[in-house]
N, C-alpha and C. Protein backbone atom coordinates (compact mmCIF):
# COMPACT_ATOMS: atom_id res chain seq x y z
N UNK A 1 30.19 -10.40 16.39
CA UNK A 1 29.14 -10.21 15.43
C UNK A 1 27.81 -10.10 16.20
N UNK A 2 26.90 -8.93 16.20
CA UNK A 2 25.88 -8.67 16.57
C UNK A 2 24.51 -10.21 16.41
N UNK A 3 23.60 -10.11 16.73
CA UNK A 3 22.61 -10.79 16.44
C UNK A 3 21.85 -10.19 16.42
N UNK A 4 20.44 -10.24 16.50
CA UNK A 4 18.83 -10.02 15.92
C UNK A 4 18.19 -11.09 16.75
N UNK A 5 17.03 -11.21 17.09
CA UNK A 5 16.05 -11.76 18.09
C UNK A 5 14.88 -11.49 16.62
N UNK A 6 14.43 -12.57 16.28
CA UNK A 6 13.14 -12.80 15.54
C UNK A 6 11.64 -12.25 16.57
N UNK A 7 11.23 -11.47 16.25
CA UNK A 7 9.66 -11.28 17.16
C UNK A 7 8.80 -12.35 16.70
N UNK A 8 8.37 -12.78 17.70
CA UNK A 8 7.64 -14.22 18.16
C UNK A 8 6.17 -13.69 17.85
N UNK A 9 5.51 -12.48 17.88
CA UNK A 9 4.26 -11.89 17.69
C UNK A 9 4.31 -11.39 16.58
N UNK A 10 3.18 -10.77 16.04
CA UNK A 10 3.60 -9.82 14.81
C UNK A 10 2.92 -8.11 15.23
N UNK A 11 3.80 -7.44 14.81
CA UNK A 11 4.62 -6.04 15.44
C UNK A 11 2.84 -5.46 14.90
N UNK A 12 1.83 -4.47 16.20
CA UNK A 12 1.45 -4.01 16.26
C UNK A 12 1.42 -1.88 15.81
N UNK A 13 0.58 -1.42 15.81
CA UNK A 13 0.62 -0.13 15.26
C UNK A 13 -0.76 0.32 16.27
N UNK A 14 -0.34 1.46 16.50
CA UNK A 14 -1.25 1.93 17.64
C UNK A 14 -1.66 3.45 17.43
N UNK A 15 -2.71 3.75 16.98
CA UNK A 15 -3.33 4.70 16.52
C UNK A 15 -3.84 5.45 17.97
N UNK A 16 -3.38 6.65 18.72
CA UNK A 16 -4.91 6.95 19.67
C UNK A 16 -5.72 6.85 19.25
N UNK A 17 -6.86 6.71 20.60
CA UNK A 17 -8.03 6.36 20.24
C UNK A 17 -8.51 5.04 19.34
N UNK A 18 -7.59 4.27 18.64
CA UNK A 18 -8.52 3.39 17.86
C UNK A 18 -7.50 1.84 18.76
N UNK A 19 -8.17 0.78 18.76
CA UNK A 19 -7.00 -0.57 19.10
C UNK A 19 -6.16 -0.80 18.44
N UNK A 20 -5.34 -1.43 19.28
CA UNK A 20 -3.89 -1.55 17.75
C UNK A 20 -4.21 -3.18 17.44
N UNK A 21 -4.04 -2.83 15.89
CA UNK A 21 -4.22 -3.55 15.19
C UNK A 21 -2.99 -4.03 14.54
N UNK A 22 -2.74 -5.51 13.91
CA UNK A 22 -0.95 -5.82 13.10
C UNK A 22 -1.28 -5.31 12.36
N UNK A 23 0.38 -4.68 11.44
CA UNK A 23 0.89 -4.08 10.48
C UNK A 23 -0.16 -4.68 9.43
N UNK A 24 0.15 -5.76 9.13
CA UNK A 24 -0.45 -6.76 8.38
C UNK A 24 -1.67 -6.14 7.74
N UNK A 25 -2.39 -6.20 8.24
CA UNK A 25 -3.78 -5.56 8.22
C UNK A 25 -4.55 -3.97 7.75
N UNK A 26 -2.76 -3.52 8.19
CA UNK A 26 -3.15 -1.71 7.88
C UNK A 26 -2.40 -1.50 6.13
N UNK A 27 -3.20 -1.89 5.43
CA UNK A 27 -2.84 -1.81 4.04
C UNK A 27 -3.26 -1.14 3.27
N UNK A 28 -2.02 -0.36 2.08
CA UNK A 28 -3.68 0.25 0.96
C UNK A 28 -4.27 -0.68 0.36
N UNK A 29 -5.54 0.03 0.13
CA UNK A 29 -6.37 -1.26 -0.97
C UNK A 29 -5.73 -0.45 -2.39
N UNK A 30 -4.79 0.57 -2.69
CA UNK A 30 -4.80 0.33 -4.06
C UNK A 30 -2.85 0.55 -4.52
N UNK A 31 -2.06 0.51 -5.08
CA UNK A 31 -0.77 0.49 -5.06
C UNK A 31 -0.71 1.13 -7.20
N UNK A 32 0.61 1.40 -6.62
CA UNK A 32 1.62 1.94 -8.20
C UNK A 32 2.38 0.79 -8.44
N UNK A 33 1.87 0.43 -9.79
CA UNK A 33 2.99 -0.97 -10.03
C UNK A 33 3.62 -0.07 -11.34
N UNK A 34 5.09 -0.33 -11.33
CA UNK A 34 5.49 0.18 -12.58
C UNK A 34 5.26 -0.67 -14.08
N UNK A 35 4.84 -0.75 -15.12
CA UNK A 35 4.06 -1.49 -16.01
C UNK A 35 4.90 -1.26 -17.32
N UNK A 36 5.84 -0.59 -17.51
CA UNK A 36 6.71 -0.50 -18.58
C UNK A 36 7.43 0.81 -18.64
N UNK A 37 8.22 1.26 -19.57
CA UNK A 37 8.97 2.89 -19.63
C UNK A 37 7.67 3.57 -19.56
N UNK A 38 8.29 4.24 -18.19
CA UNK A 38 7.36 5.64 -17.98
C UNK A 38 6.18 5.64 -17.89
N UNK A 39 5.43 4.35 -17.59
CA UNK A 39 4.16 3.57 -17.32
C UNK A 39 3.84 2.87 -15.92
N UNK A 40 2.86 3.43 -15.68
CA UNK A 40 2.36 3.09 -13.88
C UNK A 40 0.85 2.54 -13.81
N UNK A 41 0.37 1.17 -13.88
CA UNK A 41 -0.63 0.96 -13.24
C UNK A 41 -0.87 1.35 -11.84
N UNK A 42 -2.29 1.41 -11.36
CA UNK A 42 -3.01 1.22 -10.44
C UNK A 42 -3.30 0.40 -10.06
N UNK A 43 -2.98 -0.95 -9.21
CA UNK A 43 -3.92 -1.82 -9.36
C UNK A 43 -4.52 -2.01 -7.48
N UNK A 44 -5.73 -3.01 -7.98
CA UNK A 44 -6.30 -3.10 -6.24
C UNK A 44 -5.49 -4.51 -5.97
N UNK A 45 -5.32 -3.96 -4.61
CA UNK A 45 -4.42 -5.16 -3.77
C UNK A 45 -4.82 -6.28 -3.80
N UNK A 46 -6.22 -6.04 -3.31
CA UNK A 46 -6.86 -7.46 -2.90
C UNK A 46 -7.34 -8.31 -4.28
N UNK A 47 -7.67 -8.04 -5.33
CA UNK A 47 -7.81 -8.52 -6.27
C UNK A 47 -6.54 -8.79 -7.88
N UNK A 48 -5.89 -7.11 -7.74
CA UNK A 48 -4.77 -7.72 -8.66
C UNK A 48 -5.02 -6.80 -9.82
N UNK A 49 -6.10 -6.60 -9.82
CA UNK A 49 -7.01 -5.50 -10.76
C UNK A 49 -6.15 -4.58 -11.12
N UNK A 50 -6.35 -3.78 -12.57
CA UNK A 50 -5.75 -2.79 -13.08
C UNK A 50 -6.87 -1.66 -12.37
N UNK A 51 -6.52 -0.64 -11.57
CA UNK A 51 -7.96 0.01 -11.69
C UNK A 51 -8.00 1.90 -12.75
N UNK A 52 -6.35 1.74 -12.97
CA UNK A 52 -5.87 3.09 -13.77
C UNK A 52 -4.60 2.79 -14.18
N UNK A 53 -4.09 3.72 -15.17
CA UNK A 53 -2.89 4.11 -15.41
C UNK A 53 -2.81 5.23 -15.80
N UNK A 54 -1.75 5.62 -15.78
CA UNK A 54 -0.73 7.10 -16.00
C UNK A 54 0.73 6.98 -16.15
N UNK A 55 0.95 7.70 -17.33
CA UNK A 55 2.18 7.92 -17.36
C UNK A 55 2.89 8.99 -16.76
N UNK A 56 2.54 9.31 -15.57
CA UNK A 56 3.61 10.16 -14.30
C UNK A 56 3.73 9.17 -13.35
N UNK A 57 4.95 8.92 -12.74
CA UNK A 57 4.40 9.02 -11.49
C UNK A 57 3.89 9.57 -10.23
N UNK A 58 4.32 10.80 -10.38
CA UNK A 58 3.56 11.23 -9.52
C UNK A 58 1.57 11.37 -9.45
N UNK A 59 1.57 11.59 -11.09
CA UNK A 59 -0.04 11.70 -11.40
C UNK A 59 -0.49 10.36 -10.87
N UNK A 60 0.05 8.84 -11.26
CA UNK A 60 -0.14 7.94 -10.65
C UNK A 60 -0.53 7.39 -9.59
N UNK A 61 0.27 8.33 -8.14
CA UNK A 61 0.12 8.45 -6.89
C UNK A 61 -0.45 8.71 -6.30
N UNK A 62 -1.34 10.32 -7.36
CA UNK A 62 -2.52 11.03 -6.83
C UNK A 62 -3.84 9.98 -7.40
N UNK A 63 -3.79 9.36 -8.44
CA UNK A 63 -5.10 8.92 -8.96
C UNK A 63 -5.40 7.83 -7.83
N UNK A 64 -4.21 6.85 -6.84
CA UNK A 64 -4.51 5.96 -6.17
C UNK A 64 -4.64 6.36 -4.99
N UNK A 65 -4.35 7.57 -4.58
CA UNK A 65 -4.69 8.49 -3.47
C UNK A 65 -6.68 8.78 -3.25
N UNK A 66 -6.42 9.35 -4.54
CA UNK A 66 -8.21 10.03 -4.87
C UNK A 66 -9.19 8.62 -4.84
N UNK A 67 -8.61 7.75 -5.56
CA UNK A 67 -9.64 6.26 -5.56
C UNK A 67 -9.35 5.30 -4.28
N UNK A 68 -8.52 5.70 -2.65
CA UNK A 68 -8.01 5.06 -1.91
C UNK A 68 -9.13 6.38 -0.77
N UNK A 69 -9.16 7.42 -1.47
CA UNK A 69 -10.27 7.87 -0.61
C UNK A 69 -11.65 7.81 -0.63
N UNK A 70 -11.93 8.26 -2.24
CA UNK A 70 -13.48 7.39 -2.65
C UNK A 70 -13.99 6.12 -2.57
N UNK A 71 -13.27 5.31 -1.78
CA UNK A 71 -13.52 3.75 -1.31
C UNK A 71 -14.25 3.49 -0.08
């Protein structure tokens, strides 16, 4: 039976040009929560906030796209 080795650090991401920074850290500030049939909040990460909804998901994806760039 195989094993796994736990990483003792937490697993870096390395952009050229910028320092690498943990995973941890490289987050969206806004996510698709599914909210009922065929219903998708927006909400912000850091707070919990509703900040939209839509009933696509894909329309969903774009509205937290467009408000993940106007930030």
């Amino acid at each position: 039976m195989d094993t796994f080795a736990t990483l003792n650090q937490p697993v870096e991401l390395c952009i050229s040009g910028i320092d690498c920074l943990p995973v941890a850290l490289i987050q969206p500030r806004y996510r698709v929560v599914l909210a009922g049939k065929c219903f998708f909040h927006i909400e912000e990460t850091s707070t919990g906030r509703v900040r939209g909804f839509r009933t696509d998901h894909n329309e969903a994806c774009y509205l937290a796209r467009h408000l993940e760039r106007s930030a």
